[in-house]
C-alpha atoms as a PDB file:
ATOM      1  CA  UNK A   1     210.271  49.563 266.326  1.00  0.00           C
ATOM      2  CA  UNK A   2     208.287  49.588 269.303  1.00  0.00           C
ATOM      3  CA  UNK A   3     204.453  48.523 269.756  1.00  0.00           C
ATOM      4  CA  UNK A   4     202.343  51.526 269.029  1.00  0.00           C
ATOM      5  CA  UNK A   5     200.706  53.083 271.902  1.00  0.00           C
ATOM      6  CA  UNK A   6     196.703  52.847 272.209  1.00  0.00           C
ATOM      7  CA  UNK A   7     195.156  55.327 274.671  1.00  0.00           C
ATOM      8  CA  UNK A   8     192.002  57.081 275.502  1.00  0.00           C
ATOM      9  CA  UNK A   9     193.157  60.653 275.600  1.00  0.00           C
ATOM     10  CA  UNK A  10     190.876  62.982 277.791  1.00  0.00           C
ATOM     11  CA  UNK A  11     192.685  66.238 276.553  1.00  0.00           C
ATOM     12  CA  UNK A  12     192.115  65.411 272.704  1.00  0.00           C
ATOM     13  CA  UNK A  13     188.736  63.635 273.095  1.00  0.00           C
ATOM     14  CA  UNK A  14     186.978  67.255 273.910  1.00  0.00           C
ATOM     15  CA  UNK A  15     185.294  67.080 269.990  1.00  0.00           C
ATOM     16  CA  UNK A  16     186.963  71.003 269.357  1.00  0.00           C
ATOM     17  CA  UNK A  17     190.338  69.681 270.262  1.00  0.00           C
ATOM     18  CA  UNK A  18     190.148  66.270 268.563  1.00  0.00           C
ATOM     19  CA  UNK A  19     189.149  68.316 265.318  1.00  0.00           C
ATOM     20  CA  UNK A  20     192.038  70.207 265.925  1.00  0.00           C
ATOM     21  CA  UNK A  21     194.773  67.546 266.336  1.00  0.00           C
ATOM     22  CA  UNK A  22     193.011  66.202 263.215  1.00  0.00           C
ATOM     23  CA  UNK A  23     193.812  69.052 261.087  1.00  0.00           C
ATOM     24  CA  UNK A  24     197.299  69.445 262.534  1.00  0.00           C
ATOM     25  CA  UNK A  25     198.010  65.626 261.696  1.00  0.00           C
ATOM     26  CA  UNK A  26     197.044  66.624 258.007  1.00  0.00           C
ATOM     27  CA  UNK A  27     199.262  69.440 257.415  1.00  0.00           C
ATOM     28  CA  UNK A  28     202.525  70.395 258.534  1.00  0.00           C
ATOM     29  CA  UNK A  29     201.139  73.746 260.256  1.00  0.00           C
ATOM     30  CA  UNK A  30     198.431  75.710 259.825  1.00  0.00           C
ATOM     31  CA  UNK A  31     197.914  79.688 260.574  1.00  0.00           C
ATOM     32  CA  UNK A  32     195.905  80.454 263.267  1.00  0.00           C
ATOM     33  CA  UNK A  33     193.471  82.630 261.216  1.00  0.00           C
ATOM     34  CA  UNK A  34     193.058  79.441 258.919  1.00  0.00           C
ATOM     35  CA  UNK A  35     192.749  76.885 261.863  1.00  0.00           C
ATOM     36  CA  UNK A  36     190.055  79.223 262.995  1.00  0.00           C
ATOM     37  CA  UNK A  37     187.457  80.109 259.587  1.00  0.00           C
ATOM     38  CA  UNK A  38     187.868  75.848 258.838  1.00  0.00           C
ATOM     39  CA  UNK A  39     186.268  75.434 262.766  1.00  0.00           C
ATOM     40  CA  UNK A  40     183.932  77.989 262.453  1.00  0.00           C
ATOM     41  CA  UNK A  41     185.018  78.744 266.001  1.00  0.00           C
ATOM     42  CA  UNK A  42     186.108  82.302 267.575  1.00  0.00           C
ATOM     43  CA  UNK A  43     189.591  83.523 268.585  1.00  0.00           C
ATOM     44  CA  UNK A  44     188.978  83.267 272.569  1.00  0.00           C
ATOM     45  CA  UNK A  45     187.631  79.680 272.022  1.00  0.00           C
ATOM     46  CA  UNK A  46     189.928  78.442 269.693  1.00  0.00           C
ATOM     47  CA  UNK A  47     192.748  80.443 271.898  1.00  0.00           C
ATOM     48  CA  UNK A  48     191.110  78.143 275.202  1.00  0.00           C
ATOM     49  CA  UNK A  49     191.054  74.652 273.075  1.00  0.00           C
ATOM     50  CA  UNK A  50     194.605  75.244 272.015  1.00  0.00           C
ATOM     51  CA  UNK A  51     195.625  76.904 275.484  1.00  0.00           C
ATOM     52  CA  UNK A  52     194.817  72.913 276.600  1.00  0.00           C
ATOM     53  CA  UNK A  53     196.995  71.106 274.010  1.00  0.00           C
ATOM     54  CA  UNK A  54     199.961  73.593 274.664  1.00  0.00           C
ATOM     55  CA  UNK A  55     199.962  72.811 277.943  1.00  0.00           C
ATOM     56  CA  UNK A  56     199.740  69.063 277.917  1.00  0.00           C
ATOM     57  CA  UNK A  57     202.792  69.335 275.387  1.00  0.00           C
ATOM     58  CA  UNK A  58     200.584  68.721 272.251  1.00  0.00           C
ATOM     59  CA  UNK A  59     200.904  71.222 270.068  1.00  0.00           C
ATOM     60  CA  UNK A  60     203.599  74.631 269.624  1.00  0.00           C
ATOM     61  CA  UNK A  61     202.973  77.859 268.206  1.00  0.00           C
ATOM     62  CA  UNK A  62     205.616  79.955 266.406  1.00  0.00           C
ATOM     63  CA  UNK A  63     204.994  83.412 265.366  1.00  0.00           C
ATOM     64  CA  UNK A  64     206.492  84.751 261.898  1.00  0.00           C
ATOM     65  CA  UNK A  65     205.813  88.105 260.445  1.00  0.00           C
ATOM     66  CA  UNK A  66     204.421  87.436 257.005  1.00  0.00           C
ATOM     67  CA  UNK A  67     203.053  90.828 254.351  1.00  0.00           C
ATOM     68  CA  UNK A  68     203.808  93.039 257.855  1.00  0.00           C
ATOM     69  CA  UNK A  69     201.541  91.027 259.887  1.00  0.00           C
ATOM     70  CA  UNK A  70     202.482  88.720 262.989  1.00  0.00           C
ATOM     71  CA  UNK A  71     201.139  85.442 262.330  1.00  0.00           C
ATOM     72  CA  UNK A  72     200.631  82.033 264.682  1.00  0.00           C
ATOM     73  CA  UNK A  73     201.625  79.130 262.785  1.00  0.00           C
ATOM     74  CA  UNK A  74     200.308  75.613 264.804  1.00  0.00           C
ATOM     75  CA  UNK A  75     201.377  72.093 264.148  1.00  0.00           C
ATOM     76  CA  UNK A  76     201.466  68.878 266.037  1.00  0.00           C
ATOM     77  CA  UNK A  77     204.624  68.330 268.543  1.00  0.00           C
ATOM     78  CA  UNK A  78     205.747  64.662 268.353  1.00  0.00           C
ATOM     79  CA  UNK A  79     204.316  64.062 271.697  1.00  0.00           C
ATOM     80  CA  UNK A  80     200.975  65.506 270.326  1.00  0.00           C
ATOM     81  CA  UNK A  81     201.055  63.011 266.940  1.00  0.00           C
ATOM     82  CA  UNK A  82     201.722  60.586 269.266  1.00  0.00           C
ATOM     83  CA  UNK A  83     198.527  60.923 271.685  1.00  0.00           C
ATOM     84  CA  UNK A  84     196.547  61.485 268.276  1.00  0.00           C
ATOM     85  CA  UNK A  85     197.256  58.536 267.078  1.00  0.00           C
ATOM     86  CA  UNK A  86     197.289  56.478 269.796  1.00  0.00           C
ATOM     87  CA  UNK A  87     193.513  58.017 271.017  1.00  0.00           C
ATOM     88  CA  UNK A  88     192.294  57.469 267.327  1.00  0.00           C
ATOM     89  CA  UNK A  89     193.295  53.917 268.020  1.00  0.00           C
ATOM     90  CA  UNK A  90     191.627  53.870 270.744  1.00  0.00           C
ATOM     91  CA  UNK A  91     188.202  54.832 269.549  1.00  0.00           C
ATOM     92  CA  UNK A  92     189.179  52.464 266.429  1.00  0.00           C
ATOM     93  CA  UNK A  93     189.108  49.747 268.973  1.00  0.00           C
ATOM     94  CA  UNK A  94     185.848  50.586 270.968  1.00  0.00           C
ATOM     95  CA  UNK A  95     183.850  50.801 267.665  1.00  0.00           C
ATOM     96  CA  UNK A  96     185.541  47.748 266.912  1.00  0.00           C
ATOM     97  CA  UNK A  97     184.135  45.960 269.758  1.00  0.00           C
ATOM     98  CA  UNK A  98     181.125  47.268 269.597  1.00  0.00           C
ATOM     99  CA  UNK A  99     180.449  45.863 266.362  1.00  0.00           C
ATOM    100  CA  UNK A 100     181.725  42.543 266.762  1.00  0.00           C
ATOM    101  CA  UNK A 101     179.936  42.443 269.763  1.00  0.00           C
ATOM    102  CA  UNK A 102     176.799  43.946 269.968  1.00  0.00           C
ATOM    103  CA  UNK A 103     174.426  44.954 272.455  1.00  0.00           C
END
């Protein structure tokens, strides 16, 4: 198995889409609706934080019609629980060194 990667990631860091990736890395998928009330954040800003983890290959979105309504189901690609993981690594280790080596 190779060495797990550790990298500062400047698209998750932004603290709506770390929160995001978070949640995804929890569940399987979560509806958009659900993603949204547990952020406390509207549909054209949650719509702009995901917009930015699409696009860097993070995170896909499938529709399904569920009770007669289109829903957007979310959940972390592999790329996208990748750079999680490796950026909460990251901070892991800068905490890390800031407590064994303070000030």
């Amino acid at each position: 198995m190779a060495a797990e990667t550790v990298a500062f990631d400047e698209v998750i860091h932004a603290p709506q889409r770390l929160r995001i990736c978070a949640m995804l890395s929890a569940a399987q998928s979560i509806e958009f609706g659900v993603l949204q009330d547990r952020l406390g954040l509207s549909k054209s800003a949650l719509s702009k934080q995901l917009a930015h983890l699409v696009e860097a290959g993070y995170v896909q979105q499938e529709r399904a019609v569920r009770d007669g309504r289109s829903r957007l189901w979310l959940s972390l690609t592999r790329e996208g629980a990748r750079a999680y993981a490796g950026h909460v690594r990251a901070l892991r280790e800068i905490v890390d060194s800031e407590v064994e080596n303070p000030g």
